[in-house]
Protein backbone atom coordinates (compact mmCIF):
# COMPACT_ATOMS: atom_id res chain seq x y z
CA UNK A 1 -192.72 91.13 19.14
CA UNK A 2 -190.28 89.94 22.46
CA UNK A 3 -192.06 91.86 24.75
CA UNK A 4 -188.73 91.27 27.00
CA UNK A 5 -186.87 93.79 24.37
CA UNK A 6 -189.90 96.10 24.35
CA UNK A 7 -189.49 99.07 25.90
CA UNK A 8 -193.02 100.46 25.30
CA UNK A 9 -193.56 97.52 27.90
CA UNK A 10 -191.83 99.07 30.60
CA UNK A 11 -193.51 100.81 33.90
CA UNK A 12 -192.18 104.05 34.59
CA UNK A 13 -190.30 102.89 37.57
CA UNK A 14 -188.40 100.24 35.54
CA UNK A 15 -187.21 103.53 33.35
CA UNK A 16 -187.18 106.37 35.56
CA UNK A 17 -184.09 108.29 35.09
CA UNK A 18 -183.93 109.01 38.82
CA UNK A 19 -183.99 105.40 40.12
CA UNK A 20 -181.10 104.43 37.90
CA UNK A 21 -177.81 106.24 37.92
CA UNK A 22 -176.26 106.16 34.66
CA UNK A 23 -172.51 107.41 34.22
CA UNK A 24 -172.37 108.33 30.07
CA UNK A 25 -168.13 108.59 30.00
CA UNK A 26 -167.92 105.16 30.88
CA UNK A 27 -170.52 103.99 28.61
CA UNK A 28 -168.44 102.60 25.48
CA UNK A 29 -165.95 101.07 27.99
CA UNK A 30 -168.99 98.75 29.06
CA UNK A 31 -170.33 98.25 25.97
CA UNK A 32 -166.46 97.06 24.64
CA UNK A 33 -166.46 94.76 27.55
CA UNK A 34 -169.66 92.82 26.90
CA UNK A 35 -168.03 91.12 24.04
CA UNK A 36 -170.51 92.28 21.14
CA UNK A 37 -169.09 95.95 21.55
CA UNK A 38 -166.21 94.20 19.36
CA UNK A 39 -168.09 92.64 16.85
CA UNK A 40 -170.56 94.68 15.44
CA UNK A 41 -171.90 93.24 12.02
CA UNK A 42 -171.44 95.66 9.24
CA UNK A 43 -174.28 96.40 7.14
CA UNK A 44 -173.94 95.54 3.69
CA UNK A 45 -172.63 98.59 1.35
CA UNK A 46 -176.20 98.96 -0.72
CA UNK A 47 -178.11 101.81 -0.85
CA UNK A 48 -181.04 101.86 1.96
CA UNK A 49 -183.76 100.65 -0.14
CA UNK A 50 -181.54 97.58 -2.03
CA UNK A 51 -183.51 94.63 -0.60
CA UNK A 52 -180.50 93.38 0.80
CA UNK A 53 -180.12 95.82 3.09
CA UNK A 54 -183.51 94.68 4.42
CA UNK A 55 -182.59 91.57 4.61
CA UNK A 56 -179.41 92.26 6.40
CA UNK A 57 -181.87 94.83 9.31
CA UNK A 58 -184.07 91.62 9.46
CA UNK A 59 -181.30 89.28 9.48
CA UNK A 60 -177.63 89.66 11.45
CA UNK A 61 -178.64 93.00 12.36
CA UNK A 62 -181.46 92.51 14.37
CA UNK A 63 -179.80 89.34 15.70
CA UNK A 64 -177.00 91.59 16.91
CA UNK A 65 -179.65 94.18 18.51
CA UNK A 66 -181.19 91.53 20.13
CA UNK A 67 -177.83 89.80 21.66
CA UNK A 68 -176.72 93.62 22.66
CA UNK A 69 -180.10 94.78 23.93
CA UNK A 70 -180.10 91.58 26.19
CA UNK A 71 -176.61 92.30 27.40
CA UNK A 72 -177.15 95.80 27.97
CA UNK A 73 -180.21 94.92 30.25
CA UNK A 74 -178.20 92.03 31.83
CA UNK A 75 -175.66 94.64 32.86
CA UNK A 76 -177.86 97.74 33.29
CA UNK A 77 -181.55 96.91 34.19
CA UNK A 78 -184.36 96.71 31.49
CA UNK A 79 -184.45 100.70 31.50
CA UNK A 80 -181.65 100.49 29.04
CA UNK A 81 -183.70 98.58 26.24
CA UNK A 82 -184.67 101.86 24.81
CA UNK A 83 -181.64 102.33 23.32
CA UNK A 84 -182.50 100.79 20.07
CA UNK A 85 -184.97 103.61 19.65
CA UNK A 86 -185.17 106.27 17.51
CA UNK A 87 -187.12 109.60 16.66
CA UNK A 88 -190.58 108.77 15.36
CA UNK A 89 -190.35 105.18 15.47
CA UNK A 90 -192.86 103.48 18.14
CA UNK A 91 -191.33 99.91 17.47
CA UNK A 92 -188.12 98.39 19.64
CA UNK A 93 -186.75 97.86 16.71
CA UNK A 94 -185.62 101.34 15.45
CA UNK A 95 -183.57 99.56 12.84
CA UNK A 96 -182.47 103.31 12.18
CA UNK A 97 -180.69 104.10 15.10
CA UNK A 98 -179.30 100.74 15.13
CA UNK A 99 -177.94 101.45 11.25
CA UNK A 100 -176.50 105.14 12.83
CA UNK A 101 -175.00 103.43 15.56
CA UNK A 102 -173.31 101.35 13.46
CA UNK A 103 -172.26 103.87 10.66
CA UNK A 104 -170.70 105.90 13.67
CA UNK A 105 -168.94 102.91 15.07
């Protein structure tokens, strides 16, 4: 585990809500402007349990997540690492939300 990209690492004031504004509306402007907003890897068009599609969440797309979640934190603070989170997953690597965020993109 990169305990950088871990958000179960971070103290409360690194992700306190309060102690870091956050404007949503101008979120996917950011996001297009840090370069891999523009080239998001498209997972492979396999049903979720194919193999390959495991390979591909273990491979280019968690390579991507990585890349983004650094940006993101770059640009943001570490706070903003949780985004790769999802419902019921305790890992940073809610491959997931990752997969719904890129179906949605």
């Amino acid at each position: 585990m990169i305990v950088d990209l871990a958000p179960y690492f971070l103290t409360w004031d690194e992700a306190d809500p309060s102690r870091h504004p956050f404007d949503p509306s101008t979120a996917a402007q950011v996001v297009g402007a840090l370069g891999l907003g523009r080239c998001v890897p498209r997972r492979p068009e396999v049903s979720y349990a194919d193999p390959q599609m495991s390979a591909w969440g273990d491979g280019e797309g968690k390579l991507w997540g990585d890349a983004m979640s650094h940006a993101l934190a770059e640009r943001y603070g570490r706070w903003a690492l949780g985004w790769r989170w999802a419902h019921d997953e305790g890992d940073f690597d809610s491959f997931a939300l990752l997969r719904k965020r890129i179906l949605l993109a």
